[in-house]
C-alpha atoms as a PDB file:
ATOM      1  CA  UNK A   1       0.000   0.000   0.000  1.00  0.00           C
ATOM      2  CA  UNK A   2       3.300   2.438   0.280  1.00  0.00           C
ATOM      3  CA  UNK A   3       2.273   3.961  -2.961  1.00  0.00           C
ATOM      4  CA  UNK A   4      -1.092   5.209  -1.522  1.00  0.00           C
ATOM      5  CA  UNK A   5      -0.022   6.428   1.663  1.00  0.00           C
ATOM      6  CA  UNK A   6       1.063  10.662   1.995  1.00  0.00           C
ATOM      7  CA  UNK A   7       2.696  10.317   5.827  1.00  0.00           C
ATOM      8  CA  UNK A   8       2.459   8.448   9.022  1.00  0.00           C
ATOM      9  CA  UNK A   9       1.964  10.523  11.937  1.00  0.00           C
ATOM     10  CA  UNK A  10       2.134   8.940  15.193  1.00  0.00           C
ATOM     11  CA  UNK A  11       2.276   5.259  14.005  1.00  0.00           C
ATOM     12  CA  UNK A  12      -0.589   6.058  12.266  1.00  0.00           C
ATOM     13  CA  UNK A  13      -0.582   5.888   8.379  1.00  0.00           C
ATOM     14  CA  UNK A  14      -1.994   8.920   6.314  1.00  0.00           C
ATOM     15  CA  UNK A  15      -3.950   7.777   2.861  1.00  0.00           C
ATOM     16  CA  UNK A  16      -2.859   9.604  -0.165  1.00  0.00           C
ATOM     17  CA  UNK A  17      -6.624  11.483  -1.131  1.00  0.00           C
ATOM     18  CA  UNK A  18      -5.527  12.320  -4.628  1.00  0.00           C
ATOM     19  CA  UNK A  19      -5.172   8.369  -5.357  1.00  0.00           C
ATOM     20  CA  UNK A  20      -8.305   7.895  -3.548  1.00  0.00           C
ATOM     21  CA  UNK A  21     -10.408  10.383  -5.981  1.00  0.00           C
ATOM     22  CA  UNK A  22      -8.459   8.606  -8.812  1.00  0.00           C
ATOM     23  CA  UNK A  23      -9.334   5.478  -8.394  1.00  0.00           C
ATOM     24  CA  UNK A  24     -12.822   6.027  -6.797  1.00  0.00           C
ATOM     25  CA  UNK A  25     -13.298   8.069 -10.134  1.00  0.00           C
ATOM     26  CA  UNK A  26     -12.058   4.941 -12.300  1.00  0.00           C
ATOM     27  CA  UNK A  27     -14.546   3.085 -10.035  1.00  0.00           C
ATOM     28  CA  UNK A  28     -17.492   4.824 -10.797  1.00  0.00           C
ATOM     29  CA  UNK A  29     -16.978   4.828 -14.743  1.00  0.00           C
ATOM     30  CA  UNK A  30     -16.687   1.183 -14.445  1.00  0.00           C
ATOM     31  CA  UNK A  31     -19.753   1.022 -12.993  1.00  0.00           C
ATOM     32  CA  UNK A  32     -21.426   3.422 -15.557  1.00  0.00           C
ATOM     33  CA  UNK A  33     -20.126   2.058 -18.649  1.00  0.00           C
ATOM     34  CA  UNK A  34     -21.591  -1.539 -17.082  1.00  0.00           C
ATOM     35  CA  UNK A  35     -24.834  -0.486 -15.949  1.00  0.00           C
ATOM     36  CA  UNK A  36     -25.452   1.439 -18.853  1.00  0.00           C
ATOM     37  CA  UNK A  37     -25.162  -1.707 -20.759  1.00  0.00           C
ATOM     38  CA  UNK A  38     -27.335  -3.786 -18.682  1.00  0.00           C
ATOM     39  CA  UNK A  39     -24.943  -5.469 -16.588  1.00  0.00           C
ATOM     40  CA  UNK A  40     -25.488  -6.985 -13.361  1.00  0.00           C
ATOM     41  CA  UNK A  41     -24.024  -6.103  -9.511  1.00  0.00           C
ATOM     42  CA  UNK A  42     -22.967  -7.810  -6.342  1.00  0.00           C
ATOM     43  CA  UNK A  43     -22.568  -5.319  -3.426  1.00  0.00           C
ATOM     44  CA  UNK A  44     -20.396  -7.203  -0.851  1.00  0.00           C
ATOM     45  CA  UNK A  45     -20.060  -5.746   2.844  1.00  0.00           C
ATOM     46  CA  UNK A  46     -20.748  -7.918   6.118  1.00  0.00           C
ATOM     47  CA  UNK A  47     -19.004  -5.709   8.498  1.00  0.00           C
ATOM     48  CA  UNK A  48     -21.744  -5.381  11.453  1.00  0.00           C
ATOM     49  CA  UNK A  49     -22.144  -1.743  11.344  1.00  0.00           C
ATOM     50  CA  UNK A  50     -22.651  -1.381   7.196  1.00  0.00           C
ATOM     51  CA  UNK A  51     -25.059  -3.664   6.839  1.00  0.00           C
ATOM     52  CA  UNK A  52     -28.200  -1.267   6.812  1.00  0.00           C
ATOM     53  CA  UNK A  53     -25.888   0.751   4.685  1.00  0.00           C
ATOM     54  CA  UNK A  54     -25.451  -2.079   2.121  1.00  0.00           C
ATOM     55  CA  UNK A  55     -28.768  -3.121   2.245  1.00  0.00           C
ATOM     56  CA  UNK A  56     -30.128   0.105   1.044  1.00  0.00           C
ATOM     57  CA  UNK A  57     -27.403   1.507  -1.258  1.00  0.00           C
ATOM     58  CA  UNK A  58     -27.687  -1.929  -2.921  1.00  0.00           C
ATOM     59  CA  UNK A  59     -31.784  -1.641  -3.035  1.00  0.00           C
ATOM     60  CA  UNK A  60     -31.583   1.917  -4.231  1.00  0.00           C
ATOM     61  CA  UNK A  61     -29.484   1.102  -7.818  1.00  0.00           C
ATOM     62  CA  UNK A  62     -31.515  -2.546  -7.789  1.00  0.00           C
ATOM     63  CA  UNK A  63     -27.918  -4.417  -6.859  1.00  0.00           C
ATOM     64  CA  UNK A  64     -27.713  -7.695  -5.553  1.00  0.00           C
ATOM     65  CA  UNK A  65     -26.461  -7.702  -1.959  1.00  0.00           C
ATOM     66  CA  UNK A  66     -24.301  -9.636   1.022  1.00  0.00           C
ATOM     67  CA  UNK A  67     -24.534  -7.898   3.990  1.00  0.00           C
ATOM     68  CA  UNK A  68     -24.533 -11.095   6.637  1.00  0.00           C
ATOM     69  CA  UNK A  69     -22.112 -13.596   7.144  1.00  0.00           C
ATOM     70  CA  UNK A  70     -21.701 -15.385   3.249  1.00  0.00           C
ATOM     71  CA  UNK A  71     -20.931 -19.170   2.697  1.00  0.00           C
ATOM     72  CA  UNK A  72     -18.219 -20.289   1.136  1.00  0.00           C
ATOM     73  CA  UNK A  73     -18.631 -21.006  -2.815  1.00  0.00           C
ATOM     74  CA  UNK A  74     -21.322 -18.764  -2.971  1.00  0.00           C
ATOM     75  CA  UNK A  75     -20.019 -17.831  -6.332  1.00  0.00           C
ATOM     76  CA  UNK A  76     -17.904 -20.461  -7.338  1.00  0.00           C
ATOM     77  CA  UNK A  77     -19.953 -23.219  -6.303  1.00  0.00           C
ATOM     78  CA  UNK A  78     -22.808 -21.348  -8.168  1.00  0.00           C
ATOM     79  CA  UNK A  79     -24.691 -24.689  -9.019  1.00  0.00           C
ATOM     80  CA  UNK A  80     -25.515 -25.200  -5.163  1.00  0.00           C
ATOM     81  CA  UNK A  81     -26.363 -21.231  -4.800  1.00  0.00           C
ATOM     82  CA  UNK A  82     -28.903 -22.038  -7.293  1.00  0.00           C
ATOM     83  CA  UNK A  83     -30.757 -24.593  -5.560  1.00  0.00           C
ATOM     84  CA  UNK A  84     -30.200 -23.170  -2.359  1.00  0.00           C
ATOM     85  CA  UNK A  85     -31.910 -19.360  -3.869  1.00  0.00           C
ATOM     86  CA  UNK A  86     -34.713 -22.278  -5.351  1.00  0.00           C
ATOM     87  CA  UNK A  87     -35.830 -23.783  -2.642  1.00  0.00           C
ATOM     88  CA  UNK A  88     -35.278 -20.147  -0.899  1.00  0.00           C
ATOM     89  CA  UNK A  89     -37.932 -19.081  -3.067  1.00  0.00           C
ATOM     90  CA  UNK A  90     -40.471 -21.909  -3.302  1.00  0.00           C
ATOM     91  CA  UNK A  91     -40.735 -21.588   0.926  1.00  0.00           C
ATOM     92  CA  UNK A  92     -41.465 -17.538   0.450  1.00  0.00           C
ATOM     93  CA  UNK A  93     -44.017 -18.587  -1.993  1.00  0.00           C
ATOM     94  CA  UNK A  94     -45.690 -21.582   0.351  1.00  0.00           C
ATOM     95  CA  UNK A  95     -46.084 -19.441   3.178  1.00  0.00           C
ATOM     96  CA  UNK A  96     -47.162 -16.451   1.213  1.00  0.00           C
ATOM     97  CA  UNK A  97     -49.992 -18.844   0.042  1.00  0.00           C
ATOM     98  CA  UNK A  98     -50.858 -20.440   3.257  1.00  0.00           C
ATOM     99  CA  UNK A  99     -49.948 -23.449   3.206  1.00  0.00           C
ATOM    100  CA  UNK A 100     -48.040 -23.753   6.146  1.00  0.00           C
ATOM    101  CA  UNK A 101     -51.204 -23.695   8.116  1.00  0.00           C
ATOM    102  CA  UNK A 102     -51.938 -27.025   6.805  1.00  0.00           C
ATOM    103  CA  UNK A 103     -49.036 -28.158   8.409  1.00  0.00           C
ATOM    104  CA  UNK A 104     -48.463 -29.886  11.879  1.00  0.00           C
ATOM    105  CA  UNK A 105     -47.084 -27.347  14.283  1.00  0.00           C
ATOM    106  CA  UNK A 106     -43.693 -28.644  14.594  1.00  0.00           C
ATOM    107  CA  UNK A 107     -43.047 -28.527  10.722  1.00  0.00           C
ATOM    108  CA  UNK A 108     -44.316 -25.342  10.523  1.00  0.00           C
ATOM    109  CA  UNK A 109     -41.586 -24.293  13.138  1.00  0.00           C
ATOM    110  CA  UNK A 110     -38.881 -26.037  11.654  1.00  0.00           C
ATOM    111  CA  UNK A 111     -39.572 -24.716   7.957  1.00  0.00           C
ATOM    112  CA  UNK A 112     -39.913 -20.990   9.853  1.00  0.00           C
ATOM    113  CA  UNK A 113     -36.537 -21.508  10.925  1.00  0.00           C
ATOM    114  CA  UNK A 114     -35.302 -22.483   7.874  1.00  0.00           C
ATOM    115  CA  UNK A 115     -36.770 -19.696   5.784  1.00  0.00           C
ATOM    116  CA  UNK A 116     -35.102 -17.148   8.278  1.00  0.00           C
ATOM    117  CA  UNK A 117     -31.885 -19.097   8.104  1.00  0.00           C
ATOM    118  CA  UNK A 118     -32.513 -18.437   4.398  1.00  0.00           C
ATOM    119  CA  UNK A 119     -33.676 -15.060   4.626  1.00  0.00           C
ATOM    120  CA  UNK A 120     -30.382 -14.369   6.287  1.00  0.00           C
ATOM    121  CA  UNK A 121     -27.926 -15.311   4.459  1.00  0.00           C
ATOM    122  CA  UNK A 122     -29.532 -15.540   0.768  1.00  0.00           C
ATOM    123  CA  UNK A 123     -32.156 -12.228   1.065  1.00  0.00           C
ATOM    124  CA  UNK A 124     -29.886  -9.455  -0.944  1.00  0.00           C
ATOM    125  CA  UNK A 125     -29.077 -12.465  -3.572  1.00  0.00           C
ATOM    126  CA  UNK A 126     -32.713 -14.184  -4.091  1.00  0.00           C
ATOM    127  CA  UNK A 127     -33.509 -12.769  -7.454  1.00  0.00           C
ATOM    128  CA  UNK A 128     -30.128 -13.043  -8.819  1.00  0.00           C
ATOM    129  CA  UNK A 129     -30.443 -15.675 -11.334  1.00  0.00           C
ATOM    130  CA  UNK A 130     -26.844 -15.517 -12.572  1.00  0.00           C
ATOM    131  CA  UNK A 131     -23.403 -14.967 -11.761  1.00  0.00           C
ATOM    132  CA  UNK A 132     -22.604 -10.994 -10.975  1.00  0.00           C
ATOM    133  CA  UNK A 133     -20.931  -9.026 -13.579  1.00  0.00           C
ATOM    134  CA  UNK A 134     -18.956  -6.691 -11.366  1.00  0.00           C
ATOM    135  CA  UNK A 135     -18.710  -7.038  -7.496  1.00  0.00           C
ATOM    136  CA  UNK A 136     -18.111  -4.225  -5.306  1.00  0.00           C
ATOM    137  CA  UNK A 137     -16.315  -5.556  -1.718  1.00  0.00           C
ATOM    138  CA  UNK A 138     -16.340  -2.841   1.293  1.00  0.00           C
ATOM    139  CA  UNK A 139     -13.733  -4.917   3.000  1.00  0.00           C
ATOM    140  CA  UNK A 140     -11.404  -6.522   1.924  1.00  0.00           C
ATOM    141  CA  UNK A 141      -9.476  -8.574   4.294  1.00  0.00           C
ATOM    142  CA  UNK A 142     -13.003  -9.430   5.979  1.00  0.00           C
ATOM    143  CA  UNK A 143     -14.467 -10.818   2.610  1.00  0.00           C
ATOM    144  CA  UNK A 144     -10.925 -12.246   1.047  1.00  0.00           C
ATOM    145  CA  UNK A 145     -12.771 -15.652  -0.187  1.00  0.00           C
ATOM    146  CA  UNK A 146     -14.981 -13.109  -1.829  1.00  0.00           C
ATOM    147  CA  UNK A 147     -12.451 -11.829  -3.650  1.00  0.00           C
ATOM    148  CA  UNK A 148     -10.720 -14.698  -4.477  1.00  0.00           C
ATOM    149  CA  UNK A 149     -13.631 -16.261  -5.921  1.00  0.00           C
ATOM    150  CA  UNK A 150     -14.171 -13.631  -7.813  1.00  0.00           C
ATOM    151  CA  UNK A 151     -10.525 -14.228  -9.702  1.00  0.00           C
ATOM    152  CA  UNK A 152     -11.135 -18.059 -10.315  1.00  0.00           C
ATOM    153  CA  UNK A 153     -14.150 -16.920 -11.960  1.00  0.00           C
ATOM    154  CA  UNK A 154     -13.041 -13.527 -13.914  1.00  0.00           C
ATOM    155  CA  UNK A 155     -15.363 -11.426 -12.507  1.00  0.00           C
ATOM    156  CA  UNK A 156     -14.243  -7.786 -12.257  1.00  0.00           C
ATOM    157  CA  UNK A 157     -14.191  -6.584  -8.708  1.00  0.00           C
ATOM    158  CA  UNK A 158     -13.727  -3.070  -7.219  1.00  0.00           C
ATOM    159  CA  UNK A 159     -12.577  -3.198  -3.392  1.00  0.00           C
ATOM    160  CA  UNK A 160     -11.818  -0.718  -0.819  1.00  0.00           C
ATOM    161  CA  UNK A 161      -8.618  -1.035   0.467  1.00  0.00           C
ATOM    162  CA  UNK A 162      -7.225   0.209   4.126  1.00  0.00           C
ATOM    163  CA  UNK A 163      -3.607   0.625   4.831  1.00  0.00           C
ATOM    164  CA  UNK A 164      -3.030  -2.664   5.660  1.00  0.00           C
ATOM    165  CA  UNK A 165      -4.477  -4.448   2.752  1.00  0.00           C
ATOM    166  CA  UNK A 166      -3.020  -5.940  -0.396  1.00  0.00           C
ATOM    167  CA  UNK A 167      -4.359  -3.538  -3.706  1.00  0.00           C
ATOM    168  CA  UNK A 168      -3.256  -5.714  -6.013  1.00  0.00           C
ATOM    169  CA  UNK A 169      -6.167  -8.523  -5.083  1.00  0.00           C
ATOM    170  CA  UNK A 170      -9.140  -6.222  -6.884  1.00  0.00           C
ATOM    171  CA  UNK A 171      -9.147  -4.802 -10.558  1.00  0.00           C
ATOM    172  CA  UNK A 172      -9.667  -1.572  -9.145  1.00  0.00           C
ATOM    173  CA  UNK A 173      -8.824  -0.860  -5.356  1.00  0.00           C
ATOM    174  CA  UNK A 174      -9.926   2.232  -3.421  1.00  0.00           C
ATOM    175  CA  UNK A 175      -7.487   3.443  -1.057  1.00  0.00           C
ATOM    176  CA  UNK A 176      -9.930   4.264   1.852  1.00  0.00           C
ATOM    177  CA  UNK A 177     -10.257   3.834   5.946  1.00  0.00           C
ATOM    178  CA  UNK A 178     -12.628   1.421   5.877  1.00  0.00           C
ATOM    179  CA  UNK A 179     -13.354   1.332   9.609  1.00  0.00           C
ATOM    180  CA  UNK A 180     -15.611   4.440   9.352  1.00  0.00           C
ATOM    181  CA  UNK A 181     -18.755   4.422   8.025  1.00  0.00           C
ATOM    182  CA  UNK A 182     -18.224   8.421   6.830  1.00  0.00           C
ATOM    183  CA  UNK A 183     -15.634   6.628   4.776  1.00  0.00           C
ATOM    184  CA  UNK A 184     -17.806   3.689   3.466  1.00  0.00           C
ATOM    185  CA  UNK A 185     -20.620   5.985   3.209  1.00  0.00           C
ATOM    186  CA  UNK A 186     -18.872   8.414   0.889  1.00  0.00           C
ATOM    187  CA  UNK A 187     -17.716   5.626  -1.516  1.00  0.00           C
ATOM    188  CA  UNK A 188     -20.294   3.085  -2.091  1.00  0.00           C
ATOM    189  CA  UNK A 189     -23.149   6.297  -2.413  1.00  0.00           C
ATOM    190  CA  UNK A 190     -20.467   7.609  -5.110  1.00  0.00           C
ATOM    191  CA  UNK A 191     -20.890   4.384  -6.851  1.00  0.00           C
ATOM    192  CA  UNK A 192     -24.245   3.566  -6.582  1.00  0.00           C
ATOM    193  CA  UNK A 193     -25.083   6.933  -8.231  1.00  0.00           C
ATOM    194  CA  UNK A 194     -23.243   6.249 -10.970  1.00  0.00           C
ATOM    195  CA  UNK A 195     -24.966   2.995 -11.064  1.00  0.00           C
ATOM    196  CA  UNK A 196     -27.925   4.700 -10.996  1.00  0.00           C
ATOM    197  CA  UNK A 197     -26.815   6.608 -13.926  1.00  0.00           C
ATOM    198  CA  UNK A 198     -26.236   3.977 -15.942  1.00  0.00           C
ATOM    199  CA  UNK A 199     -29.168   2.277 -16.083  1.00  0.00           C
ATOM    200  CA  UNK A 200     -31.219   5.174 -16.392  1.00  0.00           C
ATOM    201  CA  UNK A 201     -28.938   5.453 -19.960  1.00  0.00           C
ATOM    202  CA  UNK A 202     -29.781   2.015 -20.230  1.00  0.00           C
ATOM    203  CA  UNK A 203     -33.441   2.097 -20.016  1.00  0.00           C
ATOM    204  CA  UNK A 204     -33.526   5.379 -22.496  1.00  0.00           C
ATOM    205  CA  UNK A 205     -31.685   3.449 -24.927  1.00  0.00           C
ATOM    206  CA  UNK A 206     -33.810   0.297 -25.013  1.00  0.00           C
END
């Protein structure tokens, strides 16, 4: 990270802003040029305090979404996603219909608790019917497999990256603090507006 760091001042290291507006700039004409042409999202960030955040910057440009604790092979193993999101979907559509009322009591509870097991950890992705085109990761050393995944598979990925992370891991890597959620904040509302952006060009042009 040496080349996007201006100082350290008391043991503490100081992020080079100008590379930060660079890259968060290359970032968000990514995301334009890709949402302008239809593509799809994956908005990646299960740090405890972002999660509303995620959740709603991902609902506002209609991205898919991770904002809980993922699974391993959630991408790679994309087969077993599938059935997973399937049968994710058929039990939203039982119990929207009632018939878990037909049910003895102690099925109902243990298909409940599967739903919200479910709910959890597949919510932000159930109508994603394909693999992402771009992902967008908040943290990186928090959601590594995410990343790596995401290089098996050729997937473009655009990460924020603290001092202490490795920039080379993403295709595009914002140097950012990603501890605070000013910081987080600031970037992923950057991109999702450009998003945004996108597939408003996107839907004019149709």
């Amino acid at each position: 990270m040496a080349p996007y760091i201006s100082a350290k001042r008391k043991g503490t290291h100081i992020i080079n802003l100008a590379r930060t507006a660079r890259f968060l700039s290359e970032g968000c004409d990514l995301v334009f040029d890709a949402a302008s042409q239809g593509k799809s999202f994956l908005i990646v960030g299960t740090k405890k305090r972002a999660t509303d955040l995620v959740a709603s910057a991902a609902i506002r440009a209609r991205c898919h979404y991770v904002n809980k604790k993922r699974f391993s092979g959630m991408l790679t193993n994309w087969s077993i996603t599938k059935t997973r999101l399937s049968q994710f979907r058929d039990l939203r559509a039982e119990e929207k219909m009632g018939k878990f009322q037909h049910l003895p009591k102690r099925d109902v509870a243990i298909l409940k608790r599967k739903l919200s097991t479910l709910q959890r950890y597949l919510g932000g992705i159930k109508y994603m019917t394909r693999l992402p085109d771009i992902v967008i990761v908040l943290d990186q050393q928090k959601e590594y497999i995410a990343l790596r995944e995401c290089a098996i598979l050729g997937i473009p990925t655009i990460s924020l990256v603290d001092t202490n992370c490795d920039p080379d891991l993403a295709n595009i890597s914002i140097p950012a603090n990603d501890d605070t959620m000013t910081s987080i904040r600031l970037i992923l509302n950057k991109l999702v507006f450009a998003i945004c952006e996108g597939r408003s060009v996107y839907i004019r042009n149709r």
